[in-house]
Protein backbone atom coordinates (compact mmCIF):
# COMPACT_ATOMS: atom_id res chain seq x y z
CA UNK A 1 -29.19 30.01 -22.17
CA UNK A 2 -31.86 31.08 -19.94
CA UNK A 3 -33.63 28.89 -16.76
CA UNK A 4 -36.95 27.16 -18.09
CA UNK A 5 -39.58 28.17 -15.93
CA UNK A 6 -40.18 25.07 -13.96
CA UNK A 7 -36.72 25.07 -12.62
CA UNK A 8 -36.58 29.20 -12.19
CA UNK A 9 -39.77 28.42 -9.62
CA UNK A 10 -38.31 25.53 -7.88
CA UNK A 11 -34.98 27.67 -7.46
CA UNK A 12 -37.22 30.44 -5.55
CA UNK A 13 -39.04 27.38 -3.51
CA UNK A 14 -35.62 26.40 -1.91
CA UNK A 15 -33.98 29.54 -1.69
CA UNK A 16 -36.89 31.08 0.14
CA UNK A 17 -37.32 27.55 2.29
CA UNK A 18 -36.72 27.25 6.22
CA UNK A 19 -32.75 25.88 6.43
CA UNK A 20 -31.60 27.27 3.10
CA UNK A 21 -28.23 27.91 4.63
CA UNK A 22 -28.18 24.44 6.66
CA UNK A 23 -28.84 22.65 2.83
CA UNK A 24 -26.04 24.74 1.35
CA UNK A 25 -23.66 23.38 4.32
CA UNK A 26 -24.74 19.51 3.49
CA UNK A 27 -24.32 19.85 -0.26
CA UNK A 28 -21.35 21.46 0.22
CA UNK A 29 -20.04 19.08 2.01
CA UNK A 30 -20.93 16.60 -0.58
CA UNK A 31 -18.64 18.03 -2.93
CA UNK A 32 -21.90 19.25 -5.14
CA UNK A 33 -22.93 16.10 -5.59
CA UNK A 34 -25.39 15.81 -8.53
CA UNK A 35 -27.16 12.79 -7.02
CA UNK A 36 -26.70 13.01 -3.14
CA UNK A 37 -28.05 9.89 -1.28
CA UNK A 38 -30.53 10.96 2.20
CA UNK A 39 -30.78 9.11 5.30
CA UNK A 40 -32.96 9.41 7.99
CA UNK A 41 -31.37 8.17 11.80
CA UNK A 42 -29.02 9.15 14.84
CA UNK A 43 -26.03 8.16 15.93
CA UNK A 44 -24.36 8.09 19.50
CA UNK A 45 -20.40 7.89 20.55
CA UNK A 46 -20.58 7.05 24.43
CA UNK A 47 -17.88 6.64 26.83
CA UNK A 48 -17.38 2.57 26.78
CA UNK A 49 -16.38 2.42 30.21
CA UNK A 50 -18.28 5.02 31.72
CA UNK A 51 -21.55 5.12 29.42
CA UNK A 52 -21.31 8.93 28.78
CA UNK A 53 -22.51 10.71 26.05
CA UNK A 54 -19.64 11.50 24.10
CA UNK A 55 -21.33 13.41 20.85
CA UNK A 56 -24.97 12.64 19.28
CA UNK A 57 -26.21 13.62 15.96
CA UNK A 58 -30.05 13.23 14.56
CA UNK A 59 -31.27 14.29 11.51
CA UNK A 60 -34.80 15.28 13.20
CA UNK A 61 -33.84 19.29 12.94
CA UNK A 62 -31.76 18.88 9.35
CA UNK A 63 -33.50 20.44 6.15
CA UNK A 64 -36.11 17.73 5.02
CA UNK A 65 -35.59 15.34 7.85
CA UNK A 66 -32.28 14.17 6.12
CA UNK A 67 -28.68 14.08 6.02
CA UNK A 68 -27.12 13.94 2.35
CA UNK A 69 -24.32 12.34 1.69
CA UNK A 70 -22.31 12.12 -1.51
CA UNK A 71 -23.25 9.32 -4.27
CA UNK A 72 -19.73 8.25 -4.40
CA UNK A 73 -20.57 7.31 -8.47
CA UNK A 74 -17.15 7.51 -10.28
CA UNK A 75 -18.52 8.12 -13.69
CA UNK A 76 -18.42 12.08 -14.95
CA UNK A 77 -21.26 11.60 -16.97
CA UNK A 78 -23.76 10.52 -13.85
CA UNK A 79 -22.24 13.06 -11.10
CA UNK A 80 -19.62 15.29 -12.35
CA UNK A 81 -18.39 16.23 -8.74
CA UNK A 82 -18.04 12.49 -7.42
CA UNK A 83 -16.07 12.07 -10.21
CA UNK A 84 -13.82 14.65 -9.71
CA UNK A 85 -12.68 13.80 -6.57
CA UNK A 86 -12.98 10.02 -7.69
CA UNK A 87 -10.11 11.11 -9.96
CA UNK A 88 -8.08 12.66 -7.95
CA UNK A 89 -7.88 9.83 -5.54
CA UNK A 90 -7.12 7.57 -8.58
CA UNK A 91 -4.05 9.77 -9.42
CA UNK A 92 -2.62 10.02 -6.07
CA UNK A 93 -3.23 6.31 -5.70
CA UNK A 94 -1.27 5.91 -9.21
CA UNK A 95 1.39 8.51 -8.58
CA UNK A 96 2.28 6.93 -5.15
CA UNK A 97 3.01 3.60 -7.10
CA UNK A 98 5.14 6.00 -9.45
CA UNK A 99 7.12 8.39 -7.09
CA UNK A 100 6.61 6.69 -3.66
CA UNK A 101 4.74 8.39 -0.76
CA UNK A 102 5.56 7.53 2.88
CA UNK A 103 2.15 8.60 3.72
CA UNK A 104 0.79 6.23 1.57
CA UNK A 105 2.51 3.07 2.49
CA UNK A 106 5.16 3.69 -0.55
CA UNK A 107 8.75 4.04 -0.07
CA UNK A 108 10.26 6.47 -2.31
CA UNK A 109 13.15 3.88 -3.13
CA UNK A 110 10.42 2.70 -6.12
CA UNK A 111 11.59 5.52 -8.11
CA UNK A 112 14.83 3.69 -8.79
CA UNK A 113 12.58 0.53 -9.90
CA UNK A 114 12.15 -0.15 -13.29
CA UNK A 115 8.70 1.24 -14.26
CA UNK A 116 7.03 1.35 -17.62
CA UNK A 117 3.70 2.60 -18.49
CA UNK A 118 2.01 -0.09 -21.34
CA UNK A 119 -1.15 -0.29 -23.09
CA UNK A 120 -2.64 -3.26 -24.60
CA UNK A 121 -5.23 -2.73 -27.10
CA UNK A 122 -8.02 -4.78 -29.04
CA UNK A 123 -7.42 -6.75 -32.73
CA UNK A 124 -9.07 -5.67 -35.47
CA UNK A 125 -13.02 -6.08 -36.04
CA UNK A 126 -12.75 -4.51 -39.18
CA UNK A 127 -12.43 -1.30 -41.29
CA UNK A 128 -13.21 1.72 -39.44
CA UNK A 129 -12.46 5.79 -40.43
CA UNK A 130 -9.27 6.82 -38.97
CA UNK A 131 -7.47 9.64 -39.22
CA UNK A 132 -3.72 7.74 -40.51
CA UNK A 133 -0.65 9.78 -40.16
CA UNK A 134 -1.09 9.96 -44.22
CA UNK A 135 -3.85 12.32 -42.96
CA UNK A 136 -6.66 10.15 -45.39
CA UNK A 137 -8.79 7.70 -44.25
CA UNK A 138 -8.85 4.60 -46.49
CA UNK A 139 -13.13 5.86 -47.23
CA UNK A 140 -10.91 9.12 -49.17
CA UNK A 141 -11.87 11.80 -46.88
CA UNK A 142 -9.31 13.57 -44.12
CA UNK A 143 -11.58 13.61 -41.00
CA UNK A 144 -11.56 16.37 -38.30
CA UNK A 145 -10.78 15.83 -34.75
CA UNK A 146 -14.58 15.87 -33.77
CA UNK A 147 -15.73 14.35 -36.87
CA UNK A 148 -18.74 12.10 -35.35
CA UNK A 149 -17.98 9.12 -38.35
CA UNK A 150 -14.41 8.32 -36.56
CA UNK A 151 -14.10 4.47 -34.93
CA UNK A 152 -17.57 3.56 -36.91
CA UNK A 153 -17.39 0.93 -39.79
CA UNK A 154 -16.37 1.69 -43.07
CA UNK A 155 -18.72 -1.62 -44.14
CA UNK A 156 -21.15 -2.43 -41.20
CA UNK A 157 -22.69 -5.58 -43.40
CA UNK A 158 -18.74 -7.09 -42.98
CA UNK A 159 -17.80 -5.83 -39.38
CA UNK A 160 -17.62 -8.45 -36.56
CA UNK A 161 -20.13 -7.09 -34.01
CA UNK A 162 -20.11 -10.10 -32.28
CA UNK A 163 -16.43 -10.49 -31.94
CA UNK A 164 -15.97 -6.82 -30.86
CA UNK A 165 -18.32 -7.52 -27.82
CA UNK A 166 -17.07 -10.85 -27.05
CA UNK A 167 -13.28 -9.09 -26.75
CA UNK A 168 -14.72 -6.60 -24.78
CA UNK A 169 -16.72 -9.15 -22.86
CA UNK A 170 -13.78 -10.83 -22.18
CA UNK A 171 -11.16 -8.66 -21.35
CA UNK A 172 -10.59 -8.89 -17.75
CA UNK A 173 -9.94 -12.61 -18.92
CA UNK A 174 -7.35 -11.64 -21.32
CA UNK A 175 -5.45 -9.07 -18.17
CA UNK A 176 -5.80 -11.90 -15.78
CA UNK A 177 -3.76 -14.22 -17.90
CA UNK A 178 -1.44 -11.53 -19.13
CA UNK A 179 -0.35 -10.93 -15.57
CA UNK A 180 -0.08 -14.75 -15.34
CA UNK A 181 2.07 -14.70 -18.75
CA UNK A 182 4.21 -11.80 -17.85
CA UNK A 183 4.93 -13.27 -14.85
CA UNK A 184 6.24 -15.96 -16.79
CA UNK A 185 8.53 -14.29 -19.07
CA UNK A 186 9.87 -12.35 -16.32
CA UNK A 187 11.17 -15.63 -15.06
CA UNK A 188 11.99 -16.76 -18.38
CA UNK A 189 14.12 -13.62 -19.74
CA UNK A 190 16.20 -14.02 -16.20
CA UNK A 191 16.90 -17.52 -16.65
CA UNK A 192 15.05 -18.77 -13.19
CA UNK A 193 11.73 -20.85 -12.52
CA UNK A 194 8.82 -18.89 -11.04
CA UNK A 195 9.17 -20.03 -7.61
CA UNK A 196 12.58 -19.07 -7.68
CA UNK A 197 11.41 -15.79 -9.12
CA UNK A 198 9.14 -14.86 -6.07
CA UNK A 199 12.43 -15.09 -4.16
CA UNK A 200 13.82 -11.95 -5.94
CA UNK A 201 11.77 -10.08 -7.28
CA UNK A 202 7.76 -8.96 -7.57
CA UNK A 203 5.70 -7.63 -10.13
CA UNK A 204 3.05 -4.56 -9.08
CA UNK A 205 0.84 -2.97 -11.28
CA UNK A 206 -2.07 -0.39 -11.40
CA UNK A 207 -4.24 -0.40 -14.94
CA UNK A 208 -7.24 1.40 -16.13
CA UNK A 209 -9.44 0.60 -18.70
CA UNK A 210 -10.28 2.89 -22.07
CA UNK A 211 -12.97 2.60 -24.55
CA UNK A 212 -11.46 3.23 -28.06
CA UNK A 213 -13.77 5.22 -30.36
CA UNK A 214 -14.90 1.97 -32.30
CA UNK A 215 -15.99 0.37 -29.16
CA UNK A 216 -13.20 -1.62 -27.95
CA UNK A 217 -11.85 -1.67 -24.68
CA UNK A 218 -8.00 -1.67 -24.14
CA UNK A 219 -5.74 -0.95 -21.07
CA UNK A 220 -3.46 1.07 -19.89
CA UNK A 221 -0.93 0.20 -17.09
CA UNK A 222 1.88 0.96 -14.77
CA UNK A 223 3.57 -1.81 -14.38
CA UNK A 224 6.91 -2.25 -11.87
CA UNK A 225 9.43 -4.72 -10.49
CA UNK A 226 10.13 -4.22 -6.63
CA UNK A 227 12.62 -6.86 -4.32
CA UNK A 228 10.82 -9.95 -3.27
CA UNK A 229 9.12 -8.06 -0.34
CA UNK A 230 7.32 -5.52 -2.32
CA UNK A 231 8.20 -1.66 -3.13
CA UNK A 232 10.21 -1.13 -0.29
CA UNK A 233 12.98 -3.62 -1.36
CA UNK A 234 15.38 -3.13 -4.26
CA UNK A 235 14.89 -5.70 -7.19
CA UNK A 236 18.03 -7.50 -8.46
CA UNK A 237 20.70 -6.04 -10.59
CA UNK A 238 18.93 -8.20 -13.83
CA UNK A 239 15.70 -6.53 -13.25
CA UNK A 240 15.29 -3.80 -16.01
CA UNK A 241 13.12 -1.70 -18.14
CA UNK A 242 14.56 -3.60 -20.94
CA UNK A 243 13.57 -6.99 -19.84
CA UNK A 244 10.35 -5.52 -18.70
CA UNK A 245 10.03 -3.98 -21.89
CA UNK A 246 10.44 -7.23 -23.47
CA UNK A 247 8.56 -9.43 -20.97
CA UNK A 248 5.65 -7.39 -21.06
CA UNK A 249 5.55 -7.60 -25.75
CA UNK A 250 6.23 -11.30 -25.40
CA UNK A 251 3.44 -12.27 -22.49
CA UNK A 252 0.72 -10.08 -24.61
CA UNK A 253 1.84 -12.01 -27.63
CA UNK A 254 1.37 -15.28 -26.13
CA UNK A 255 -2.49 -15.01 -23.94
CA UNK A 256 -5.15 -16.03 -25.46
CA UNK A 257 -8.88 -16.87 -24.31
CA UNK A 258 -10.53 -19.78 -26.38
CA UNK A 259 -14.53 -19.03 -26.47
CA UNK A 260 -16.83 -21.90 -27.64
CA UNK A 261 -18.84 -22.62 -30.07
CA UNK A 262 -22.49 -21.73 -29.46
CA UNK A 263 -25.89 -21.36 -31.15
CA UNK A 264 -25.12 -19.80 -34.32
CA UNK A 265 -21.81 -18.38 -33.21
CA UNK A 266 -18.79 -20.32 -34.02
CA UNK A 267 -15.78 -21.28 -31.70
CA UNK A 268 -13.14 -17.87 -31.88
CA UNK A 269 -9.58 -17.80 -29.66
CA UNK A 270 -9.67 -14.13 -28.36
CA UNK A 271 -6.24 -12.58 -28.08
CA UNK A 272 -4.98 -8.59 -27.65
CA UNK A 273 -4.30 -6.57 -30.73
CA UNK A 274 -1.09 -6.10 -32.24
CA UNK A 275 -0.22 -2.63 -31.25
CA UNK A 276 1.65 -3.14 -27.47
CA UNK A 277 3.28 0.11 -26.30
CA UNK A 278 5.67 0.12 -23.48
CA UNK A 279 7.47 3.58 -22.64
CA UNK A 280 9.69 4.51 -19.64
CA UNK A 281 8.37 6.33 -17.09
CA UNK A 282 11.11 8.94 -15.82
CA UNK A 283 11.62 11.25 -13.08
CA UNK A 284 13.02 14.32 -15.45
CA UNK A 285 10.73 13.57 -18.35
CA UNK A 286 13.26 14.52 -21.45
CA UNK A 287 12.63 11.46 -23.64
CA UNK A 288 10.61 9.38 -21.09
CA UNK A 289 7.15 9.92 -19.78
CA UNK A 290 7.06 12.01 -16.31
CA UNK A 291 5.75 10.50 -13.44
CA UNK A 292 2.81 13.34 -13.33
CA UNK A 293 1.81 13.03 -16.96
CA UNK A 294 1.43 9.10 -16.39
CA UNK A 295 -0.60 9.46 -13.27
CA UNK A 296 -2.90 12.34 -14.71
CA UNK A 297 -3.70 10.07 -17.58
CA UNK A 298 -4.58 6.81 -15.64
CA UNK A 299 -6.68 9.33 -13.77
CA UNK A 300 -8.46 10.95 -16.51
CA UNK A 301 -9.51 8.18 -18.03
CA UNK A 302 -10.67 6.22 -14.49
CA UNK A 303 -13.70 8.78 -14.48
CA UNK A 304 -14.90 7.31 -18.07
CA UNK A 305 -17.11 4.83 -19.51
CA UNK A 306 -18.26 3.95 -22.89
CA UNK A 307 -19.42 7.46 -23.31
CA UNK A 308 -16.46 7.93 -25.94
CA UNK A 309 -18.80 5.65 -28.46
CA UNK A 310 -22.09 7.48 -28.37
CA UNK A 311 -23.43 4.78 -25.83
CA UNK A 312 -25.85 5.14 -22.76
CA UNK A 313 -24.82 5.12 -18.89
CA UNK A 314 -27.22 3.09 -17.63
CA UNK A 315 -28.81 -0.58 -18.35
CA UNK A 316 -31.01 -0.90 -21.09
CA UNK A 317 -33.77 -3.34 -19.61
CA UNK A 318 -35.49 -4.68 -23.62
CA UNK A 319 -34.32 -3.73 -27.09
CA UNK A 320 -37.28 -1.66 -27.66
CA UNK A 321 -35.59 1.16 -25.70
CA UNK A 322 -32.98 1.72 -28.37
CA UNK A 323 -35.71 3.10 -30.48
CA UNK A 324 -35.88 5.90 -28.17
CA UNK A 325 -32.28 6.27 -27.63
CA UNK A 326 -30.27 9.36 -29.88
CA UNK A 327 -27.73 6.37 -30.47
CA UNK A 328 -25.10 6.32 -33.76
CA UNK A 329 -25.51 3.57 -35.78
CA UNK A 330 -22.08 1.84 -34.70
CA UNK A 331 -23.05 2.03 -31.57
CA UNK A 332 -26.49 0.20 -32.09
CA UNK A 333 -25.27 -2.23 -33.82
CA UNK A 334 -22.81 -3.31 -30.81
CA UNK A 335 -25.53 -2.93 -28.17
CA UNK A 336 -27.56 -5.41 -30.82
CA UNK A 337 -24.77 -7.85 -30.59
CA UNK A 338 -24.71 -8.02 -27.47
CA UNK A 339 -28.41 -9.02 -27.23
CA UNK A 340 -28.06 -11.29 -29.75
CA UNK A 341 -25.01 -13.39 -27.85
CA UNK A 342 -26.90 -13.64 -25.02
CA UNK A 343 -28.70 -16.86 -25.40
CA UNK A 344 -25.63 -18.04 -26.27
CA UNK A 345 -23.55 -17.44 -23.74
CA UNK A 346 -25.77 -16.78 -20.71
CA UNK A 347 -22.90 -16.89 -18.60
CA UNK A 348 -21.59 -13.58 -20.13
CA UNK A 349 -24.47 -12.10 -18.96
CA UNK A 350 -23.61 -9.30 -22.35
CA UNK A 351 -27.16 -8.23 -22.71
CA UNK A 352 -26.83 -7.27 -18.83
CA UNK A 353 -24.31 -5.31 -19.93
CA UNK A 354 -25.00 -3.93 -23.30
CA UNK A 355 -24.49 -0.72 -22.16
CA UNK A 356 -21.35 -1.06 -21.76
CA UNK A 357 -20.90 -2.86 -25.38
CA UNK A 358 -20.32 -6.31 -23.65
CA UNK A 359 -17.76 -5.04 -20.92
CA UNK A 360 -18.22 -6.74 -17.39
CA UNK A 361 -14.93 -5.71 -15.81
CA UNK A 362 -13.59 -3.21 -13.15
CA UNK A 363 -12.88 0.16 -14.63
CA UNK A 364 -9.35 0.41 -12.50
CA UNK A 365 -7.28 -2.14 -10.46
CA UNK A 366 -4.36 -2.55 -8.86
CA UNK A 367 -2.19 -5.34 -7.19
CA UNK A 368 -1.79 -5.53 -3.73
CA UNK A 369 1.42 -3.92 -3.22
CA UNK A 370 1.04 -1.62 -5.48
CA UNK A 371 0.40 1.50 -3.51
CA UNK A 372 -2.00 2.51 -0.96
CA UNK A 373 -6.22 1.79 -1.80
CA UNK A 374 -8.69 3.74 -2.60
CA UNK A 375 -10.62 2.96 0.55
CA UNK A 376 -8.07 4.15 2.79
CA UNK A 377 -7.44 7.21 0.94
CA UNK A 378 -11.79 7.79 1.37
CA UNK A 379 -11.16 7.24 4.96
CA UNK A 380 -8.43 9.83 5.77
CA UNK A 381 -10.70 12.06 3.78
CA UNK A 382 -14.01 11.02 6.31
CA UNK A 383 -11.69 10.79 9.68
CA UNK A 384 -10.86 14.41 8.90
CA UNK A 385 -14.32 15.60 8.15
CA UNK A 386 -15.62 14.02 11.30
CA UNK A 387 -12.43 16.11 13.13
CA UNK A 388 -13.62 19.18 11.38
CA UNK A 389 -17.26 19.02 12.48
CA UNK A 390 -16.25 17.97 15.73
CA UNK A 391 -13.99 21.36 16.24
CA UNK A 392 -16.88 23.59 14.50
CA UNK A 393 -19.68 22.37 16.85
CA UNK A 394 -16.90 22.89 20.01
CA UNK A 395 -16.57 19.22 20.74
CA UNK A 396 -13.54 17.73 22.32
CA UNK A 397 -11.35 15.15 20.10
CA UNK A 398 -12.18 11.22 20.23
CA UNK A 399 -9.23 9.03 20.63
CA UNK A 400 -10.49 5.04 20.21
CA UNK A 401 -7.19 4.01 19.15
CA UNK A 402 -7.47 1.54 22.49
CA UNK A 403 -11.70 1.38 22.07
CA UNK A 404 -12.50 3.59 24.63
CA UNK A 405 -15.47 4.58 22.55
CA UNK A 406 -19.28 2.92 21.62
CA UNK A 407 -20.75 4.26 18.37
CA UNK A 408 -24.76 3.37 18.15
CA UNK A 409 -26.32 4.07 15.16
CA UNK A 410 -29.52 3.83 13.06
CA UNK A 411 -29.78 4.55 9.56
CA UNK A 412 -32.79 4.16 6.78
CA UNK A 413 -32.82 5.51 3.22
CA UNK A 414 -34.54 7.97 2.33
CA UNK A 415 -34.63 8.97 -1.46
CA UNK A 416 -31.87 10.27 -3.77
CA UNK A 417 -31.55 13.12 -6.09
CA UNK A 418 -32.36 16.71 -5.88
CA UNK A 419 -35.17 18.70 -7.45
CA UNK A 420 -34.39 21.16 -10.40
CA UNK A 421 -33.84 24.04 -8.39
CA UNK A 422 -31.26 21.84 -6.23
CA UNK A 423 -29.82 20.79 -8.53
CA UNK A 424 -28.91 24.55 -10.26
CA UNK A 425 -27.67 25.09 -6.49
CA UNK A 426 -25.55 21.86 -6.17
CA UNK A 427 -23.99 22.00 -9.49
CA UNK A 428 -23.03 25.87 -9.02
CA UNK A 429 -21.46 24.71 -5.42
CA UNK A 430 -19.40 22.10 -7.13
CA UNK A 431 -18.38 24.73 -9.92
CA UNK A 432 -17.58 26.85 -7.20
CA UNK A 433 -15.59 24.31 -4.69
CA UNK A 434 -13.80 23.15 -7.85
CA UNK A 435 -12.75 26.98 -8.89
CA UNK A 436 -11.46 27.43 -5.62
CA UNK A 437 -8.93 24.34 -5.15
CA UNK A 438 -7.98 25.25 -8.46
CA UNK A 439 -6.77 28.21 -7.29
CA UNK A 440 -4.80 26.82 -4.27
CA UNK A 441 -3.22 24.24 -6.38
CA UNK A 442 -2.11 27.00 -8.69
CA UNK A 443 -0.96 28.90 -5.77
CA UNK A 444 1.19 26.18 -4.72
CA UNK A 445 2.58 25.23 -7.35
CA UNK A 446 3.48 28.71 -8.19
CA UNK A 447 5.04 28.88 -4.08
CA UNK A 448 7.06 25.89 -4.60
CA UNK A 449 8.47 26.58 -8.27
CA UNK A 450 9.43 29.63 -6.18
CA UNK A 451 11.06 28.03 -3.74
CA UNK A 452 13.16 25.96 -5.94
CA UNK A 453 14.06 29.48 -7.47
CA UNK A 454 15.41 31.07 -4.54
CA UNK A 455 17.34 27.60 -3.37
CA UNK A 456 19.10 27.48 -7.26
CA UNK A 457 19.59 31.22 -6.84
């Protein structure tokens, strides 16, 4: 597919500009980002005690006047490269609440906790085309793998719209009190009272959310029982995957979320759907799920919306836009919904968030003791970036550990985006910067498997 000709003449414009090569560095070191944020300031480390200059930056001399950094957006469908790497914290955040990582803050005794990986999904809303292991759908037909009809109503005039948004409206609802619950039965199953519980043993989890084809929200988790002072002490001798197993079916059974009456809706009691999977989570991965598989999925799906349905990324400001939206019909009719609860339950703010088919809460969370956050994993990746300049420009290392160092600085925006001839640029860096850690990560891999080869042999 060839370069339209706007975009061909803008590529020319910045290739042939002053600082080509100084842009390239800056996008490159925003990963490619599709949607880099600029700012315009300086900033100056001096010697606290002393008042010396230590290192100063401006952005006077940079390409445009600006520094660009990355957008930081997690979704893949708004900046593919922030997503990426997005992801990849998200796994290693995941996997170190699987396998342990001392560098993390996770002892690797938590792979001798029990550890499940669950999903809770959403009740029925009504008939939608499927693809059953009978191979038919109950409309007659056996659908493809891409067919575009799959998760949308086999009879829109009977489907409840208004329930499907309200579930995923109130989901985060429904996982608060499930933690509450499975707390509960945790207690319950090993014959103690809750406070006694805390005494022995703790609950951490990290969950993501995923949109179903049909619109609905449901979660998948890792959940895992640790000593009563978090992963790095062993939970009792009681504490299974068999009780967790059965803790975790018996707490979903039991939360519900009662949602008045209002306007011309009537009162509903909003619980999860029937369909609770727990599954092992194993080290060797014969019958159980491996620690890697479990952590690449959380991460996979961390990067998604409600793209999965047809739906828009961004907020739909009146109902007139969906007239000039490409949108399936299911998916209108959810985005509708949503507009029409919204009197109702002002609260819900759902036509706020129509765009997300009523869904208000956090994509990915964790509990405290989980694992490590994804903050501090952003820092280590900024503390050695600012190391890594430092050395290319010659500059000595900083140690503040004691605060022997003053940072001013002055920042303003400046815009965000990139023309179409950056953007060609920035998306081919990305391709490329991706490409190449493939590579090393095969490479690895490949050294290691190796490795373990010649210590076997």
């Amino acid at each position: 597919m060839g370069t339209d000709p706007i975009t061909l003449a803008d590529l020319l414009r910045v290739a042939n500009s002053p600082g080509f090569d100084r842009w390239q560095e800056q996008v490159h070191r925003t990963g490619g980002c599709a949607h880099p944020i600029r700012l315009q300031g300086q900033t100056v480390t001096r010697d606290a005690k002393t008042g010396d200059v230590l290192y100063s930056y401006s952005t006077e001399n940079e390409p445009g006047g600006t520094l660009r950094v990355a957008c930081g957006n997690r979704r893949a469908s708004r900046c593919p490269s922030c997503a990426w790497t997005y992801a990849g914290d998200t796994y290693h955040l995941i996997r170190a609440g699987i396998t342990g990582d001392i560098n993390k803050g996770v002892s690797s005794v938590v792979r001798d906790h029990p550890r499940v990986f669950a999903t809770l999904t959403a009740p029925s809303f009504g008939a939608v085309h499927n693809r059953p292991e009978s191979g038919r759908c109950r409309c007659g037909s056996s659908h493809a793998e891409d067919d575009p009809v799959l998760g949308t109503a086999l009879a829109p005039e009977r489907y409840d719209y208004a329930g499907a948004v309200l579930f995923n409206n109130f989901a985060g609802d429904l996982w608060r009190r499930f933690t509450i619950y499975l707390r509960r039965e945790i207690a319950a199953h090993a014959g103690l009272t809750q406070a006694a519980l805390k005494e022995v043993c703790r609950v951490s989890f990290g969950k993501v959310a995923e949109f179903q084809k049909r619109g609905a929200v449901h979660f998948h988790a890792v959940v895992r029982l640790d000593g009563p002072d978090g992963p790095d002490t062993s939970p009792p001798a009681w504490a299974t995957v068999a009780l967790l197993d059965s803790a975790i079916r018996a707490a979903a059974g039991r939360v519900s979320v009662p949602v008045p009456a209002s306007g011309d809706f009537p009162a509903r009691t909003l619980r999860w759907g029937s369909q609770v999977d727990v599954q092992a989570i194993g080290a060797l991965g014969q019958e159980e799920l491996t620690e890697q598989a479990v952590a690449s999925y959380v991460a996979k799906y961390a990067t998604k919306a409600a793209e999965t349905t047809g739906t828009v990324d961004r907020r739909i400001g009146e109902l007139s836009e969906l007239d000039k939206l490409p949108l399936p019909g299911h998916t209108r009719r959810l985005i509708e919904a949503c507009w029409d609860l919204d009197d109702s339950y002002p609260e819900r703010m759902l036509a706020h968030w129509a765009h997300m088919l009523g869904f208000r809460g956090h994509f990915s969370t964790k509990s405290r003791q989980y694992s490590t956050t994804l903050g501090a994993l952003r820092q280590v990746r900024a503390d050695y970036r600012a190391r890594q300049e430092r050395r290319e420009q010659g500059l000595p290392e900083v140690d503040d550990s004691e605060g022997s160092t003053l940072v001013l600085a002055h920042w303003i925006y400046a815009g965000q985006g990139h023309t179409p001839g950056e953007s060609w640029f920035a998306a081919s860096i990305a391709k490329g910067i991706r490409e190449n850690r493939e590579i090393s990560r095969e490479a690895l891999q490949e050294q290691l498997a190796w490795e373990d080869w010649e210590v076997c042999a």
